[in-house]
PDB file of N, CA and C in Angstrom:
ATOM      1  N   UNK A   1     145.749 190.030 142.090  1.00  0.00           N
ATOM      2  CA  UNK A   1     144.399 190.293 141.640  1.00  0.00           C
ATOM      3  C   UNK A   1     144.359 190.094 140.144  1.00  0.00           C
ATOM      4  N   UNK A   2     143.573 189.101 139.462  1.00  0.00           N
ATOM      5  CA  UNK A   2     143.613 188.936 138.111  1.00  0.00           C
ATOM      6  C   UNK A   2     141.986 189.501 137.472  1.00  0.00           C
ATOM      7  N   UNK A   3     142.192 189.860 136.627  1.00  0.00           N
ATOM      8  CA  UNK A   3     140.923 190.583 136.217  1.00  0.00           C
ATOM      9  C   UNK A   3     141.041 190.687 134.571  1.00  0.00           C
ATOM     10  N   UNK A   4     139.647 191.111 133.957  1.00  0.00           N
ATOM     11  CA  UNK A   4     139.473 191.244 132.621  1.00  0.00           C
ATOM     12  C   UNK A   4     140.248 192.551 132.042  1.00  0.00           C
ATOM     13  N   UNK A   5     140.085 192.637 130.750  1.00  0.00           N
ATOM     14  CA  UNK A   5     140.607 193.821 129.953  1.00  0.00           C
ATOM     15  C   UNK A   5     139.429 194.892 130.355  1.00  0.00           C
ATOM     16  N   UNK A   6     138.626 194.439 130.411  1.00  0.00           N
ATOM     17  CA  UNK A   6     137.516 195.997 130.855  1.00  0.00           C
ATOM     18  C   UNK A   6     137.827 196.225 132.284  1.00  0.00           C
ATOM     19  N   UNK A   7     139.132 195.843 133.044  1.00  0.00           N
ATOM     20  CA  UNK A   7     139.024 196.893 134.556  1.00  0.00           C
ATOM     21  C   UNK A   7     140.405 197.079 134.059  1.00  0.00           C
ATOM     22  N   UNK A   8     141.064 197.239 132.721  1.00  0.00           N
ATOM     23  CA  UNK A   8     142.699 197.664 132.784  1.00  0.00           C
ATOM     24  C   UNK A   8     142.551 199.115 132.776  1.00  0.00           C
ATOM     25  N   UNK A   9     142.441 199.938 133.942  1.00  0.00           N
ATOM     26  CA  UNK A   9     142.678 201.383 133.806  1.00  0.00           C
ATOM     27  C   UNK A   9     143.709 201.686 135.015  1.00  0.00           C
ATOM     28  N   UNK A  10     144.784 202.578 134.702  1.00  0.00           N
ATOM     29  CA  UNK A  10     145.557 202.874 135.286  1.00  0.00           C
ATOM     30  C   UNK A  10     145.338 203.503 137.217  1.00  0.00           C
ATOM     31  N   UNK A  11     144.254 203.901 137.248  1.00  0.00           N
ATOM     32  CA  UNK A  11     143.850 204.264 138.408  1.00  0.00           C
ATOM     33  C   UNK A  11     143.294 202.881 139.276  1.00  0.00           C
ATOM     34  N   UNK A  12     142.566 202.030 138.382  1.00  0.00           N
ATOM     35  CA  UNK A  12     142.403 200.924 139.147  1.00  0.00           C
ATOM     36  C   UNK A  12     143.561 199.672 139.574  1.00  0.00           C
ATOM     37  N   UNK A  13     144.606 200.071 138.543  1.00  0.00           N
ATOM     38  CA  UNK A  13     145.975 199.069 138.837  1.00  0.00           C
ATOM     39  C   UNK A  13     146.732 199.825 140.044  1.00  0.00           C
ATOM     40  N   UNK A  14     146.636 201.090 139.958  1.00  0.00           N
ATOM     41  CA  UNK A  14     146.835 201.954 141.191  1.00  0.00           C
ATOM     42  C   UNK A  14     146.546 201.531 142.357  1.00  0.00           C
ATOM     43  N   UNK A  15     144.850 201.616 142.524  1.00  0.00           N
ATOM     44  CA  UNK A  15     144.262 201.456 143.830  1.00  0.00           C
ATOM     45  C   UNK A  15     144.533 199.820 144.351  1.00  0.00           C
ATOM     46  N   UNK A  16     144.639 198.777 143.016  1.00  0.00           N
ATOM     47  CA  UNK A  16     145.076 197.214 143.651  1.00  0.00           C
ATOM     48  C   UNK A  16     146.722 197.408 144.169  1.00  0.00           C
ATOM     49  N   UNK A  17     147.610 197.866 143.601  1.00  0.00           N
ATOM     50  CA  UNK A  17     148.921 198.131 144.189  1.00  0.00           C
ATOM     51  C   UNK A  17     148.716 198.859 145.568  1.00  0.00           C
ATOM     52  N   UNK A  18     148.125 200.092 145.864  1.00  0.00           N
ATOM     53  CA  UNK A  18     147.954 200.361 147.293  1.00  0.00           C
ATOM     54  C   UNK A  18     147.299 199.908 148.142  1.00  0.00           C
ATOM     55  N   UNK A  19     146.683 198.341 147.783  1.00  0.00           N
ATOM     56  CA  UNK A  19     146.049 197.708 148.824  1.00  0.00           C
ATOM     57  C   UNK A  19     147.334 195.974 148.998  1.00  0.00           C
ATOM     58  N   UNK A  20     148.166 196.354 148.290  1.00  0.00           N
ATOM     59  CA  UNK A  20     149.277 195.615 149.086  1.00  0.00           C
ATOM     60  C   UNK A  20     148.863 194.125 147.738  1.00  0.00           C
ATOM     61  N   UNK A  21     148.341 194.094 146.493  1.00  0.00           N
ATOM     62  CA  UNK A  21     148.185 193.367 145.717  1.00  0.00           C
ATOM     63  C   UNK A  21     149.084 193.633 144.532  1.00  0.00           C
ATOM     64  N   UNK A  22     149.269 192.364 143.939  1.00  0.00           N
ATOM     65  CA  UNK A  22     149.853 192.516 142.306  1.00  0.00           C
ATOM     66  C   UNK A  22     148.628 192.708 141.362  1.00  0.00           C
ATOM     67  N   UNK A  23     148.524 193.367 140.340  1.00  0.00           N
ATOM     68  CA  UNK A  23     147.672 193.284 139.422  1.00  0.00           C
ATOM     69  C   UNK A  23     147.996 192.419 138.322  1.00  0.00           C
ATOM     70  N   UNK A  24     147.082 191.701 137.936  1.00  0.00           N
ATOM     71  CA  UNK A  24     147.086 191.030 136.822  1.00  0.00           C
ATOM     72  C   UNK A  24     146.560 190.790 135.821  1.00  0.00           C
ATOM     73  N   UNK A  25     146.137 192.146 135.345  1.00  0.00           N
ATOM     74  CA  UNK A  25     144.944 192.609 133.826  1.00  0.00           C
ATOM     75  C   UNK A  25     145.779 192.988 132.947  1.00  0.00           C
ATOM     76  N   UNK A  26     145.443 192.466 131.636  1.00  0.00           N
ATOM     77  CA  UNK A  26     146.409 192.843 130.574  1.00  0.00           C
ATOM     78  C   UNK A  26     145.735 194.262 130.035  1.00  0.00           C
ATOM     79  N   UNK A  27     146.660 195.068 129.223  1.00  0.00           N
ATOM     80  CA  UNK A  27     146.677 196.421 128.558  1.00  0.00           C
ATOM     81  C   UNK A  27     145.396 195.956 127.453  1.00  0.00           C
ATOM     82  N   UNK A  28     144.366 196.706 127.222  1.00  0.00           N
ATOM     83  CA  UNK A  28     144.144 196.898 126.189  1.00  0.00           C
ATOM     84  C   UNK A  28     144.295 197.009 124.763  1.00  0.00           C
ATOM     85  N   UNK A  29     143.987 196.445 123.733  1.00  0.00           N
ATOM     86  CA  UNK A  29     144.429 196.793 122.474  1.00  0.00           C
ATOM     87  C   UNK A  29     144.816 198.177 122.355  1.00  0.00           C
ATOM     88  N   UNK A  30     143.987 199.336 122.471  1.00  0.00           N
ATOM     89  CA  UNK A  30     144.602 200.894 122.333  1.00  0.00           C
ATOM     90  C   UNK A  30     145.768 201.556 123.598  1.00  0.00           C
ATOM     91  N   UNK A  31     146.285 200.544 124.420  1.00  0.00           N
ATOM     92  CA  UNK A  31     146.867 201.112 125.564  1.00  0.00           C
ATOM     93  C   UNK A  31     148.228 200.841 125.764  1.00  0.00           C
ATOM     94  N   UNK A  32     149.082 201.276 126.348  1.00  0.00           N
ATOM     95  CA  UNK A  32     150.204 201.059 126.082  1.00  0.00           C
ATOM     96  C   UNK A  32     151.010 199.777 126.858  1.00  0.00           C
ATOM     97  N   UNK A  33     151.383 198.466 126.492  1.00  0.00           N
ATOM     98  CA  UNK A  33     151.267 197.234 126.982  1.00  0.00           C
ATOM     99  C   UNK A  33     152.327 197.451 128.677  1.00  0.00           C
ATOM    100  N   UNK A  34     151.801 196.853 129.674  1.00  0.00           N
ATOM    101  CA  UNK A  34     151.936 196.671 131.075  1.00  0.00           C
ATOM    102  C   UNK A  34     152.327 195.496 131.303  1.00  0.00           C
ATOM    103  N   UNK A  35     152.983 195.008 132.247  1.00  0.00           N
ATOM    104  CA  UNK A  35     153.653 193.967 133.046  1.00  0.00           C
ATOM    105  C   UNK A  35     152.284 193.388 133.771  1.00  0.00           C
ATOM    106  N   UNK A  36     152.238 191.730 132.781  1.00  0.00           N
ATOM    107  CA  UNK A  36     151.097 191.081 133.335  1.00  0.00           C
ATOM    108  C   UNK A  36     151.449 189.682 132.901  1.00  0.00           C
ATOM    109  N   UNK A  37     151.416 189.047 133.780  1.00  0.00           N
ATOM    110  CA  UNK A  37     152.229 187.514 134.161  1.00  0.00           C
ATOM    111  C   UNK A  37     151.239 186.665 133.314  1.00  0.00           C
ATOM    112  N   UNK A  38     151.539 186.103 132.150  1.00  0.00           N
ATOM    113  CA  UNK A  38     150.869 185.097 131.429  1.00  0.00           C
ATOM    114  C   UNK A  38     150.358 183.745 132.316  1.00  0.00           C
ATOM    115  N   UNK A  39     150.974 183.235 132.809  1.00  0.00           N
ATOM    116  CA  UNK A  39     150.748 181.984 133.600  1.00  0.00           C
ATOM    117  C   UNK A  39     149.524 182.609 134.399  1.00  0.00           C
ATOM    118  N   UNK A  40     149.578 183.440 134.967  1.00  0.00           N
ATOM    119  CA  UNK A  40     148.381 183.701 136.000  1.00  0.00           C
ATOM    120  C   UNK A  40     147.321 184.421 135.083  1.00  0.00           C
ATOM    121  N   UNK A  41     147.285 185.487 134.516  1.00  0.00           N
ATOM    122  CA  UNK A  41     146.272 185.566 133.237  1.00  0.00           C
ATOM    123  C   UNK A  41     145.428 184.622 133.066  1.00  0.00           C
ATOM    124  N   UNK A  42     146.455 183.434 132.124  1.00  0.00           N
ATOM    125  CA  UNK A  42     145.748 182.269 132.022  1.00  0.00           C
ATOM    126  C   UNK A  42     145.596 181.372 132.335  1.00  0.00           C
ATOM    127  N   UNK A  43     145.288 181.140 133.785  1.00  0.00           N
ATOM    128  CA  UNK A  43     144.774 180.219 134.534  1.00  0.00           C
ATOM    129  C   UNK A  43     143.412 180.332 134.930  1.00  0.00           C
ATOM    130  N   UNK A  44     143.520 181.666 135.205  1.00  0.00           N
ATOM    131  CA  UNK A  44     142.328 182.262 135.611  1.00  0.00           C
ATOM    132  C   UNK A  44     141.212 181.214 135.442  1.00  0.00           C
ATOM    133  N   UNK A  45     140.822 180.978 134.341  1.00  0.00           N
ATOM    134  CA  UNK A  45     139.940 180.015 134.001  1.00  0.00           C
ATOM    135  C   UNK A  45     139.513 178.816 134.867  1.00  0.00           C
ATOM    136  N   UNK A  46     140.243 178.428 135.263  1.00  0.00           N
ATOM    137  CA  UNK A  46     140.382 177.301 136.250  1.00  0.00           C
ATOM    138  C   UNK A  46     139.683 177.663 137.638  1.00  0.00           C
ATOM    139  N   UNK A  47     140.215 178.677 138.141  1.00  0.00           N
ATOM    140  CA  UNK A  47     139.303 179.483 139.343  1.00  0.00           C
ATOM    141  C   UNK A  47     137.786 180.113 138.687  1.00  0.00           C
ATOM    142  N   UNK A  48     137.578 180.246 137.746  1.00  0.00           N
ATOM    143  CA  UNK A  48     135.689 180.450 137.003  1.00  0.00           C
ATOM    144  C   UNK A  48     135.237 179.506 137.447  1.00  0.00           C
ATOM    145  N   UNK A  49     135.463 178.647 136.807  1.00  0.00           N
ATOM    146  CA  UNK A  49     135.014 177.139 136.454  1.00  0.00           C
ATOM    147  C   UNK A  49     134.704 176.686 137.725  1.00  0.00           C
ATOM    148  N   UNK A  50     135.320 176.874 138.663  1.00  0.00           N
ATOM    149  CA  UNK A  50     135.782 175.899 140.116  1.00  0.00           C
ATOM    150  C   UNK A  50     134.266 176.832 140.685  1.00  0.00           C
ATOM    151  N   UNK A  51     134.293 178.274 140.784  1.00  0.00           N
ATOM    152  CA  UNK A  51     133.106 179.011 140.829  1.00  0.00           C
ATOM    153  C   UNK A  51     132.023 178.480 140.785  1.00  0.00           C
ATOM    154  N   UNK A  52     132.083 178.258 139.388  1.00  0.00           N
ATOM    155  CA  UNK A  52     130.604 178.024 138.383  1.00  0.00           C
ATOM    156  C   UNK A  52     130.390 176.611 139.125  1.00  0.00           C
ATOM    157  N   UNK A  53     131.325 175.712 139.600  1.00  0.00           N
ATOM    158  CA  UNK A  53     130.690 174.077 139.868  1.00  0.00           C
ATOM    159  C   UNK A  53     130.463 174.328 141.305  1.00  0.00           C
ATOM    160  N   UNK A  54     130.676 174.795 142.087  1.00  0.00           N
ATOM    161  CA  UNK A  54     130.535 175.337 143.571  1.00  0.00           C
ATOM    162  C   UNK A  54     129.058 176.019 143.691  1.00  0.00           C
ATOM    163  N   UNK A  55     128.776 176.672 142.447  1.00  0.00           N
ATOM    164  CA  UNK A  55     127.315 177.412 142.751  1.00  0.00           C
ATOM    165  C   UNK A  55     126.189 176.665 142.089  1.00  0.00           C
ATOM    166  N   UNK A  56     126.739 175.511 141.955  1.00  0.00           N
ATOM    167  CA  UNK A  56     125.737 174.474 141.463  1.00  0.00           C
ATOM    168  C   UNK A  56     125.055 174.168 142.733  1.00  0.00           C
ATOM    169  N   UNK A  57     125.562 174.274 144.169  1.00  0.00           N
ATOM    170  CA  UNK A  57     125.396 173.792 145.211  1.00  0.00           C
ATOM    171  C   UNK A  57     124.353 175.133 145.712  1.00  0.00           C
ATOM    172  N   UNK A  58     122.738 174.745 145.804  1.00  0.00           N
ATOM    173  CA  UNK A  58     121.676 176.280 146.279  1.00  0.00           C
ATOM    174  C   UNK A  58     122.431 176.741 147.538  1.00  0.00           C
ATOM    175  N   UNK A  59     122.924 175.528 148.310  1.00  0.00           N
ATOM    176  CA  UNK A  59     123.091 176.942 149.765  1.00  0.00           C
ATOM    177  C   UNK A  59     124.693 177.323 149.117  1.00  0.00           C
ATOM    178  N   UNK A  60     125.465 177.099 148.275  1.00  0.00           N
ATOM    179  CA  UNK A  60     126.851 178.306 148.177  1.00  0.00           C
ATOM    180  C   UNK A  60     126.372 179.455 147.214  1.00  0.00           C
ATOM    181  N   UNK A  61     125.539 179.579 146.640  1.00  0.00           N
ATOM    182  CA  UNK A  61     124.939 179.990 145.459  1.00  0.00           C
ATOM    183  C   UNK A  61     123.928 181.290 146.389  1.00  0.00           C
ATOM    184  N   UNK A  62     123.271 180.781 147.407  1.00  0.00           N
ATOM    185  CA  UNK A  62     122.517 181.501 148.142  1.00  0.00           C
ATOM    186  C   UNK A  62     122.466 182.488 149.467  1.00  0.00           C
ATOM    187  N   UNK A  63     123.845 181.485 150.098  1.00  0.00           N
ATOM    188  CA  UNK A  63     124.544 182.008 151.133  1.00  0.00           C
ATOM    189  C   UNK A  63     123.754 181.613 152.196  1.00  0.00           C
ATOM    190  N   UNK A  64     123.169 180.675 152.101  1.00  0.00           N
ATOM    191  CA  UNK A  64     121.827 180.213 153.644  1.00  0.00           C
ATOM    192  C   UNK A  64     122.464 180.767 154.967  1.00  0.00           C
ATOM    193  N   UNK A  65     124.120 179.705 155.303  1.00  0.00           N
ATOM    194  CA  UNK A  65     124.641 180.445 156.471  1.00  0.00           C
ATOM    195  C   UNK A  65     124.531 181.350 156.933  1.00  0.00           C
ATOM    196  N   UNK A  66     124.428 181.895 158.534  1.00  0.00           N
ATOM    197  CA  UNK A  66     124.704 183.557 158.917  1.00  0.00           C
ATOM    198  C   UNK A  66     126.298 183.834 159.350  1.00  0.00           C
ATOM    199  N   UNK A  67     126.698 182.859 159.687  1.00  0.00           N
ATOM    200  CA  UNK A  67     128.206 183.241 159.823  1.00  0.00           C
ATOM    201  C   UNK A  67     129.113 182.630 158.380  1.00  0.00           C
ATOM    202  N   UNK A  68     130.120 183.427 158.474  1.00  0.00           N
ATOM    203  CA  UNK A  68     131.344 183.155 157.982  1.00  0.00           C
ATOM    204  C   UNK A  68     132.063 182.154 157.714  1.00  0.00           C
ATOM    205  N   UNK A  69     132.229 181.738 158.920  1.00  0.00           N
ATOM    206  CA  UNK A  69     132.663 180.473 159.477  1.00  0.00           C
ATOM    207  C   UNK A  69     132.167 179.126 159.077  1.00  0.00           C
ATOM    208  N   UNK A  70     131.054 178.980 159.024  1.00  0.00           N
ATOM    209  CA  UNK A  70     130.011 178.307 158.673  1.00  0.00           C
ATOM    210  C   UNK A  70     129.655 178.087 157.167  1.00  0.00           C
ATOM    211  N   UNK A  71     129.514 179.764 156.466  1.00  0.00           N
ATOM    212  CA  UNK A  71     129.825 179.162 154.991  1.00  0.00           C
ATOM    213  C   UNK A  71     131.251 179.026 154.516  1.00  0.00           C
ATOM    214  N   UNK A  72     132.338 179.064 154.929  1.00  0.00           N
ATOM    215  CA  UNK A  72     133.621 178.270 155.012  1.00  0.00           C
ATOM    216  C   UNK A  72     133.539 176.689 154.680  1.00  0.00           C
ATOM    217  N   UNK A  73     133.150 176.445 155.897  1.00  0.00           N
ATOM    218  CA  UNK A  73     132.586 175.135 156.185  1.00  0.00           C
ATOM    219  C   UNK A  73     131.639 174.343 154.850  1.00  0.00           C
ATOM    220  N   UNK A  74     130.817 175.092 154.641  1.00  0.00           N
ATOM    221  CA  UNK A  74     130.258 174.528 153.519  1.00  0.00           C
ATOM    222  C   UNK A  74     131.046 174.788 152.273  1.00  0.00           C
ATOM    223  N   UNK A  75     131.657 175.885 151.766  1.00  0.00           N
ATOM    224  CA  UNK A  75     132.801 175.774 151.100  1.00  0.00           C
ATOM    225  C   UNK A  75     134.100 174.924 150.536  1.00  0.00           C
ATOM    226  N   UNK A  76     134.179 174.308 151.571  1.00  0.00           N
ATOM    227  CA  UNK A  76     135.322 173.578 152.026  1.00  0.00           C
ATOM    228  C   UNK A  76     134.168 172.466 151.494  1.00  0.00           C
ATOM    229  N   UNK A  77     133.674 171.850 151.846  1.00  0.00           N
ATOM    230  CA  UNK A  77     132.629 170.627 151.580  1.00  0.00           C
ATOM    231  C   UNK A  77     132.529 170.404 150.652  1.00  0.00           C
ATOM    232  N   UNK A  78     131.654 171.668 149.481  1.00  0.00           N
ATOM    233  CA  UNK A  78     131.612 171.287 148.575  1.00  0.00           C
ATOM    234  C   UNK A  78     132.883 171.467 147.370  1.00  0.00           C
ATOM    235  N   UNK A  79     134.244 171.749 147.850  1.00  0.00           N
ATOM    236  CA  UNK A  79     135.226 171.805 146.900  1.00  0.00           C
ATOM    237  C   UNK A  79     135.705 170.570 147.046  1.00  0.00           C
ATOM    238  N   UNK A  80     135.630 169.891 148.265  1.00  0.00           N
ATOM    239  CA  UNK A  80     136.094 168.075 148.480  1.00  0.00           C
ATOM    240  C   UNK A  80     135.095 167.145 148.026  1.00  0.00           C
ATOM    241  N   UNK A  81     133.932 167.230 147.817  1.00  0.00           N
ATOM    242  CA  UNK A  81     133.234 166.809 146.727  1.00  0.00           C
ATOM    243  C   UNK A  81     133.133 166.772 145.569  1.00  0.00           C
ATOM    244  N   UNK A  82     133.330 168.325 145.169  1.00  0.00           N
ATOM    245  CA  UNK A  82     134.068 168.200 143.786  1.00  0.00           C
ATOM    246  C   UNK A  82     135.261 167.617 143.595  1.00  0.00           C
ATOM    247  N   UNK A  83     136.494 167.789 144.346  1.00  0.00           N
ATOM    248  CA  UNK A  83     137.314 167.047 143.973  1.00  0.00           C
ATOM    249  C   UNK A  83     137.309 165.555 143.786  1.00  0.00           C
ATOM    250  N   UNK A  84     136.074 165.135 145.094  1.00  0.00           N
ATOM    251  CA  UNK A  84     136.483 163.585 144.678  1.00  0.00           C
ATOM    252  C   UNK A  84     135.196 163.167 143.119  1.00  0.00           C
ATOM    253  N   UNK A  85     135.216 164.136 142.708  1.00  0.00           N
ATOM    254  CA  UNK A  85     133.906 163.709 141.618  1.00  0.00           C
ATOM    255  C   UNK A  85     134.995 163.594 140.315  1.00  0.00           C
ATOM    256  N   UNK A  86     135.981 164.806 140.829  1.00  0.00           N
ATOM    257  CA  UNK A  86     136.644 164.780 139.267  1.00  0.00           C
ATOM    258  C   UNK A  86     137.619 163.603 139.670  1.00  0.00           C
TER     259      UNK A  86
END
């Protein structure tokens, strides 16, 4: 689970460890520095971005589908579109 400096609180690195996740939010400037994997930190970016060009698309943006399955499907669509764009 990678996340910003505003969810680094010890109870919430807690509750992602007891759901069977690694956390990956860095310590705060006032906090005392924690074990947080640079490479994944900063990648992060890459999964925004991929976000942000996916919700360019009104039905991923809107969720038109009623199943799951289905917005999968469109999911999947429009990330192989993006890929073949880049």
């Amino acid at each position: 689970m990678v996340a910003d400096r505003g969810s680094s609180s010890h109870s919430f690195r807690e509750y992602i460890w007891s759901l069977g996740a690694r956390p990956a939010i860095p310590a705060k400037p006032n906090e005392a520095p924690v074990a947080c994997p640079d490479r994944v930190y900063n990648n992060r970016n890459v999964v925004e971005r991929l976000w942000a060009r996916l919700k360019e698309w009104r039905a991923v943006a809107t969720r038109y589908e009623k199943t799951a399955s289905s917005f999968m499907g469109l999911l999947c669509l429009a990330a192989a579109i993006d890929w073949l764009k880049n």
